[in-house]
N, C-alpha and C. Protein backbone atom coordinates (compact mmCIF):
# COMPACT_ATOMS: atom_id res chain seq x y z
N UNK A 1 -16.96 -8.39 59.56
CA UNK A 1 -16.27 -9.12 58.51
C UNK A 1 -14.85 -9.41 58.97
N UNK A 2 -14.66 -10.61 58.12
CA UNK A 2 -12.90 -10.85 59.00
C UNK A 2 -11.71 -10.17 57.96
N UNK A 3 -10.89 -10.22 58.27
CA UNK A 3 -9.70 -9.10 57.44
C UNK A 3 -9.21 -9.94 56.41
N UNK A 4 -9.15 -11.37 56.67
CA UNK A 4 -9.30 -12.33 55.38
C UNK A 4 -9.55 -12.11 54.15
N UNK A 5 -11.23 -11.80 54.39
CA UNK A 5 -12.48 -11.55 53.34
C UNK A 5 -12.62 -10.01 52.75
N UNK A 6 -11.79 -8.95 53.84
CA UNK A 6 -11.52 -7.85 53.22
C UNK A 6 -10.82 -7.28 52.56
N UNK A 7 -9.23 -7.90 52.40
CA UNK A 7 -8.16 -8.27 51.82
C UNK A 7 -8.52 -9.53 50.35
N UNK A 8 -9.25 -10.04 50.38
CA UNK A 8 -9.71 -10.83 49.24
C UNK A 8 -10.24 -9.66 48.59
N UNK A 9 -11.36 -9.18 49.17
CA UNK A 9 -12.33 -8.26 47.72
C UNK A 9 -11.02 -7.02 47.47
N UNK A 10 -10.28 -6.95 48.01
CA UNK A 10 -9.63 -5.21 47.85
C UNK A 10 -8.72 -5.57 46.60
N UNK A 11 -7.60 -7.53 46.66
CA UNK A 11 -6.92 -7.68 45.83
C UNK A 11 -8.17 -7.98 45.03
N UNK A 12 -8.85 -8.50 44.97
CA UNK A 12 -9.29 -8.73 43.35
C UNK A 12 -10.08 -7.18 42.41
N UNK A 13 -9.97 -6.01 43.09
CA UNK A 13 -10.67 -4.84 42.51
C UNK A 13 -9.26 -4.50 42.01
N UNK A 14 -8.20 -4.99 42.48
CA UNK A 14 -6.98 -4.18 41.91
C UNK A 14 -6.35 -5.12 40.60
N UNK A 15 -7.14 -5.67 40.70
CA UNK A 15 -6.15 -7.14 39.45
C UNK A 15 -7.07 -6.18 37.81
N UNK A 16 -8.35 -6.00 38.41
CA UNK A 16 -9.07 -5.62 37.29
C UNK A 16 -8.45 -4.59 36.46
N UNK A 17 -7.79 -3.55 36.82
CA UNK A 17 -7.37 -2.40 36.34
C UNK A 17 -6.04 -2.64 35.18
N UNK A 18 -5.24 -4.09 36.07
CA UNK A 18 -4.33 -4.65 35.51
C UNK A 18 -4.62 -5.08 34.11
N UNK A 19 -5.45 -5.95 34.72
CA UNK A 19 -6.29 -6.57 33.47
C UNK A 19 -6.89 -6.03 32.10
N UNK A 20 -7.36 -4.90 32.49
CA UNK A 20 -7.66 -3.56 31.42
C UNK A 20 -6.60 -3.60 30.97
N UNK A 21 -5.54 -3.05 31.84
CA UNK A 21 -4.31 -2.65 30.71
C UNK A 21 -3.64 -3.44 29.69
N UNK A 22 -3.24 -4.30 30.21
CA UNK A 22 -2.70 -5.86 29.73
C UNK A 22 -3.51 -6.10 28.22
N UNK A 23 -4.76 -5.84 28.35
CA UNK A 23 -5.86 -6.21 27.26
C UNK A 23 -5.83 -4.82 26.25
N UNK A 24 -5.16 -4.02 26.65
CA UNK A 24 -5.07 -2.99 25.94
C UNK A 24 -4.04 -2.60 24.86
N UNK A 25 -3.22 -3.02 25.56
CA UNK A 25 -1.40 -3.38 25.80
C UNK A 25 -1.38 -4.25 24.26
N UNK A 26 -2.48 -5.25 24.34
CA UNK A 26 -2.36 -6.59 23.43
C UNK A 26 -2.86 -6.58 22.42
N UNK A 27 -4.29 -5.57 22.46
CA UNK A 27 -4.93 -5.03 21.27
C UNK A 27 -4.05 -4.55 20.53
N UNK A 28 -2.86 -3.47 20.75
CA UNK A 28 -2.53 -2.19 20.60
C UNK A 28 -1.30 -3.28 19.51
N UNK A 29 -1.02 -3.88 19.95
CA UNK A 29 0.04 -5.03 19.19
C UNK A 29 -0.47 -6.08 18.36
N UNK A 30 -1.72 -6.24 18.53
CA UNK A 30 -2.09 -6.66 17.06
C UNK A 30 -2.62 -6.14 16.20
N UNK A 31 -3.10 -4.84 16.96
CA UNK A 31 -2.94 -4.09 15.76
C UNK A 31 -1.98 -3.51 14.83
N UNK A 32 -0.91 -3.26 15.63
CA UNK A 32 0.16 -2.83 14.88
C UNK A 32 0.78 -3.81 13.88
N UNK A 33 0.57 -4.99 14.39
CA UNK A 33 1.09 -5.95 13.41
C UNK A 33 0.18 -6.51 12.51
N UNK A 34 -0.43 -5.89 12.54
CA UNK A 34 -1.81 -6.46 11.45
C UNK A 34 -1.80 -5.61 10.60
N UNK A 35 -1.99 -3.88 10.85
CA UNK A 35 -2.30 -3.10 9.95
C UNK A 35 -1.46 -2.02 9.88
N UNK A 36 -0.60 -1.63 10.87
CA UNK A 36 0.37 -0.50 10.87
C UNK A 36 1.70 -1.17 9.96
N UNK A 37 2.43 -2.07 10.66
CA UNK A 37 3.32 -2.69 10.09
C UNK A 37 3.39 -2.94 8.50
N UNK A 38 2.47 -3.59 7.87
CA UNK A 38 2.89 -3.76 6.63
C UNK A 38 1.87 -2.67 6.01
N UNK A 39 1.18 -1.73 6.12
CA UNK A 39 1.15 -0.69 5.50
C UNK A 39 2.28 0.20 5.55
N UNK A 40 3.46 0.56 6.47
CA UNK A 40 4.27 0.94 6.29
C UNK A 40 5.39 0.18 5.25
N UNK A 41 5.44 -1.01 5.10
CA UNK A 41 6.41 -1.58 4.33
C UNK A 41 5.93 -1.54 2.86
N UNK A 42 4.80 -1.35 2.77
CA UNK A 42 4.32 -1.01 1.78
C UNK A 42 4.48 0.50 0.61
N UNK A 43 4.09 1.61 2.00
CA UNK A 43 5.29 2.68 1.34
C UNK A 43 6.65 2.55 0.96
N UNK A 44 6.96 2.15 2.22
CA UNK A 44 8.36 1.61 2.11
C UNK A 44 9.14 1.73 0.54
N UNK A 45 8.33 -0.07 0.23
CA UNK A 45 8.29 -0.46 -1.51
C UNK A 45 7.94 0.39 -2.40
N UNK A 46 7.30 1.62 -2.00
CA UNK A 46 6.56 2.43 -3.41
C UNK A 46 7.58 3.40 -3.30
N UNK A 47 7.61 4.14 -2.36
CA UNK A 47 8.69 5.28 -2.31
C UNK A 47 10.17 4.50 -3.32
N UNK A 48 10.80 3.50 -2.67
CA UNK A 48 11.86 2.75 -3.73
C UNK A 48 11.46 2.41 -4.59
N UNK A 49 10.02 2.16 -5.00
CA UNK A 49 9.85 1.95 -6.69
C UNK A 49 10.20 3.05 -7.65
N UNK A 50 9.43 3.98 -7.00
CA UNK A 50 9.79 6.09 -7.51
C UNK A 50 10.80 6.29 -7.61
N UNK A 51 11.60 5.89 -6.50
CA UNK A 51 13.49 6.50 -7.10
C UNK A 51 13.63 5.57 -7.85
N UNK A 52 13.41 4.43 -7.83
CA UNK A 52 14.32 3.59 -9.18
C UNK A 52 13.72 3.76 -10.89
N UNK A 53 12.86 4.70 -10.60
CA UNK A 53 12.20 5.22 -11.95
C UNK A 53 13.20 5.55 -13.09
N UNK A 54 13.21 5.03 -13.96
CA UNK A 54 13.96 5.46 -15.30
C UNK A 54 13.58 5.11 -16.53
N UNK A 55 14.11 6.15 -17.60
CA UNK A 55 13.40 6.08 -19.02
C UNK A 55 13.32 4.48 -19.55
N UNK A 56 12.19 4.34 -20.49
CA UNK A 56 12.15 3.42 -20.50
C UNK A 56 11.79 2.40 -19.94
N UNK A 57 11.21 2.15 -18.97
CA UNK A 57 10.91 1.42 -17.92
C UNK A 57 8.86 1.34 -18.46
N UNK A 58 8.19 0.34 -18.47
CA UNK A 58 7.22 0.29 -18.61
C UNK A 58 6.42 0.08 -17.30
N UNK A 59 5.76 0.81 -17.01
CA UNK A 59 4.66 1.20 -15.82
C UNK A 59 2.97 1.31 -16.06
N UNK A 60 2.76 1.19 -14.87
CA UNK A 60 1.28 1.32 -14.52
C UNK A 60 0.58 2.25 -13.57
N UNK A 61 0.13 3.26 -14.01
CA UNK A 61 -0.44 4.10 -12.85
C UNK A 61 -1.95 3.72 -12.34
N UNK A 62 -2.37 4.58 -11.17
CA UNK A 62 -3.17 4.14 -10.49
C UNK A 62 -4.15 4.02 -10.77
N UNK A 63 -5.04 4.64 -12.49
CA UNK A 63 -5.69 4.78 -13.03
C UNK A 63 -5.81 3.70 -14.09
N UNK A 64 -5.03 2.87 -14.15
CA UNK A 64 -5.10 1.75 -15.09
C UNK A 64 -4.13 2.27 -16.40
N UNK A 65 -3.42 3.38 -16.56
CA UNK A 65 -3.02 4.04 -17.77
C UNK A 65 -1.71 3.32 -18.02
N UNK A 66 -1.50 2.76 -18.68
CA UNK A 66 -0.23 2.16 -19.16
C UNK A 66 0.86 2.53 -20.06
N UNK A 67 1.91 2.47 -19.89
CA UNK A 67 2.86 3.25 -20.76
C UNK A 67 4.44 3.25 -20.17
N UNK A 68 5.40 3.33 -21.11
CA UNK A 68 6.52 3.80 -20.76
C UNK A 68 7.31 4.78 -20.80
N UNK A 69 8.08 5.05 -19.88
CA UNK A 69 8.56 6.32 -19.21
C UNK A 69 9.24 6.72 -20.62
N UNK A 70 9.20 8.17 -20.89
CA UNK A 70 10.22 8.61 -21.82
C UNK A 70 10.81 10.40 -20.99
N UNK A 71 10.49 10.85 -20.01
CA UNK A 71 11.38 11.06 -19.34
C UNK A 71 10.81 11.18 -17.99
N UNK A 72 12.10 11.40 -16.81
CA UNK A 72 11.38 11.32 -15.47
C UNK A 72 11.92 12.77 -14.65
N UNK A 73 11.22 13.72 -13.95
CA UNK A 73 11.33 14.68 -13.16
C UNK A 73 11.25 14.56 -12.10
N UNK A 74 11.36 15.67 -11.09
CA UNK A 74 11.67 15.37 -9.62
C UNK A 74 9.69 15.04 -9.19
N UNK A 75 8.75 15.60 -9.85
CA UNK A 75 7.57 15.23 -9.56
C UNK A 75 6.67 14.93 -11.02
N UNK A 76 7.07 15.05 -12.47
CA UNK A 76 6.55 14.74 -13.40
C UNK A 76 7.20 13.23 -13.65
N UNK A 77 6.29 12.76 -14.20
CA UNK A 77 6.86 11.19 -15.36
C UNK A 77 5.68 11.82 -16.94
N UNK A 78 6.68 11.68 -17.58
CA UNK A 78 6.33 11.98 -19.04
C UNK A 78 5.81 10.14 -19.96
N UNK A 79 4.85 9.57 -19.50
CA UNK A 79 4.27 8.24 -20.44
C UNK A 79 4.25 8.33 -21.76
N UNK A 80 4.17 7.52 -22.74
CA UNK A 80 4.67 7.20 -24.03
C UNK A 80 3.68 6.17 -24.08
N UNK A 81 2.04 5.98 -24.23
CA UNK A 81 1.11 5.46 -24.13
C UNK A 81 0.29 4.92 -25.80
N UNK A 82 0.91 5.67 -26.64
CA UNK A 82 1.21 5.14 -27.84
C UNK A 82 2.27 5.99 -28.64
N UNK A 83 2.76 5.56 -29.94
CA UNK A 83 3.10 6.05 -31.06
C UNK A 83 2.82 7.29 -31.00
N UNK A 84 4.25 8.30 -30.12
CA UNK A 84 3.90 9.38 -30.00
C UNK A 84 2.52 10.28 -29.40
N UNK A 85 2.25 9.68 -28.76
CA UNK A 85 1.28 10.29 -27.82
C UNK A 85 2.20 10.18 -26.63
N UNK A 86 2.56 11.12 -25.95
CA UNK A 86 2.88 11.35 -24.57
C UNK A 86 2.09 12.23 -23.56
N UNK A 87 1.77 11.42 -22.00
CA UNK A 87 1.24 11.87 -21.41
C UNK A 87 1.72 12.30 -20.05
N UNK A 88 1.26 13.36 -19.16
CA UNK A 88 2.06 14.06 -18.48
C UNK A 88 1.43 13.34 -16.94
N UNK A 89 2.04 12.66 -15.61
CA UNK A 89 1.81 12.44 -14.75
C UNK A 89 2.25 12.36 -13.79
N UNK A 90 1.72 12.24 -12.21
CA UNK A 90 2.43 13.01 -10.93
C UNK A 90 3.40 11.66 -11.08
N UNK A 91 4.57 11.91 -10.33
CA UNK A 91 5.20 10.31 -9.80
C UNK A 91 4.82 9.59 -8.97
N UNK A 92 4.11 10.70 -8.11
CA UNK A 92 3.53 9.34 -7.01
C UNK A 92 2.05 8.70 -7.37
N UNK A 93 1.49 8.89 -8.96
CA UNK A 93 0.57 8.09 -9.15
C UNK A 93 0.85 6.98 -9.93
N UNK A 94 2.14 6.90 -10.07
CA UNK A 94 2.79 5.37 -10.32
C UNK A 94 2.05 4.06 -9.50
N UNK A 95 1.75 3.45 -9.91
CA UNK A 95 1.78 1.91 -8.98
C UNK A 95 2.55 1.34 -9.50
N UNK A 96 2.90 1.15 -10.10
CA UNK A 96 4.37 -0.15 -9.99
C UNK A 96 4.86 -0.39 -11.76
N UNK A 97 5.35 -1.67 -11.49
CA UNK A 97 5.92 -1.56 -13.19
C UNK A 97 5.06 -2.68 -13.56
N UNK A 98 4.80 -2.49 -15.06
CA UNK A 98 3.46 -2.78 -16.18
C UNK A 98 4.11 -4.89 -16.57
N UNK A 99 3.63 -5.49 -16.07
CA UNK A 99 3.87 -6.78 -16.22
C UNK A 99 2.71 -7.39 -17.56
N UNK A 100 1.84 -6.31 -18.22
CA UNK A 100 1.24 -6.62 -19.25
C UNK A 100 1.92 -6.37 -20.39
N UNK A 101 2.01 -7.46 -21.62
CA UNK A 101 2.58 -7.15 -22.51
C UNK A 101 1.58 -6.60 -23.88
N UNK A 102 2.43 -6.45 -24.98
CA UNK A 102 1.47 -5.67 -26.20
C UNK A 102 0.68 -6.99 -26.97
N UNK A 103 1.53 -8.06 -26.67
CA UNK A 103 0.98 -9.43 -26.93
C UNK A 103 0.17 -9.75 -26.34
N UNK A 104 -0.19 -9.15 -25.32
CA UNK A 104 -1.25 -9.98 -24.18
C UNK A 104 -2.59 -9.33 -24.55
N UNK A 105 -2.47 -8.29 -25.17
CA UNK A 105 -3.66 -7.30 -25.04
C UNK A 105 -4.35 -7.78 -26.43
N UNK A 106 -5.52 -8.07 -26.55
CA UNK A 106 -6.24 -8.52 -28.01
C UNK A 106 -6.12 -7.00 -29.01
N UNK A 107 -5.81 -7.16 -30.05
CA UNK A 107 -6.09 -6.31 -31.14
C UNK A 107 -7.71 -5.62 -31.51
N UNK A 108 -7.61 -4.33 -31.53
CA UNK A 108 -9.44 -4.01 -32.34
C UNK A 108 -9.23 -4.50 -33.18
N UNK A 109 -10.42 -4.79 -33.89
CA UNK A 109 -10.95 -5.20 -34.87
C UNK A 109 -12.34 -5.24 -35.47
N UNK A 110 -13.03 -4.51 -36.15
CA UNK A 110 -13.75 -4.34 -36.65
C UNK A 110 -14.87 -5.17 -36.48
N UNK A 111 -15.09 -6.66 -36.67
CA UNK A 111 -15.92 -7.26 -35.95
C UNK A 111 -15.93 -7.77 -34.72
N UNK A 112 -16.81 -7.92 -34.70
CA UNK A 112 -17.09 -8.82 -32.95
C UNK A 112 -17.67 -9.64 -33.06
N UNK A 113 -17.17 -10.83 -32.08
CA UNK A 113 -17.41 -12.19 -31.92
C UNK A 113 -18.57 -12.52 -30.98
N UNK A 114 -19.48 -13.16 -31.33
CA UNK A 114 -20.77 -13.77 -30.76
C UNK A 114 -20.94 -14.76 -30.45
């Protein structure tokens, strides 16, 4: 064989390894920017939703439970879910603040519509 043709196969077994990495390298960055990145900004937003917690403030926890704050602790929030009913919950099962109003929600009522 001529040293040409032996020097050809030797660089191209070494490009491959490159190549792995490079492709690895690139995965590794879209992933991060796909799914690491804004799941972190996402805590981010919740952790600063929690400190800006204060009485009064109408919220939504993760359970669908709706209500406003009537007082807040370093890990309790005390909800106000009706007319003196208060209910006791962690802070970090907050999701965010309650953009439903008492107007929005239909009234019971005794019959039902068909």
């Amino acid at each position: 064989m001529s040293q040409a043709l032996i020097l050809a196969q030797l660089g191209g077994a070494g490009g491959g390894g490159t190549t792995t990495l490079l492709f690895l390298v690139a995965l590794f960055a879209i992933m991060y920017f796909v799914m690491i990145r804004p799941q972190q900004k996402q805590v981010k937003e919740h952790r600063a939703l929690l400190a800006a917690l204060k009485k009064g403030d109408d919220v939504v926890t993760q359970g669908g439970v709706l209500g406003k704050i009537h007082a807040v602790t370093d890990k309790i929030v005390t909800l106000e879910v009706a007319n003196g009913i208060r209910i006791r919950v962690l802070k970090t099962s907050i999701q965010g603040r309650s953009t439903v109003t008492e107007e929005a929600v239909p009234a019971a009522s005794g019959k039902e519509e068909k």
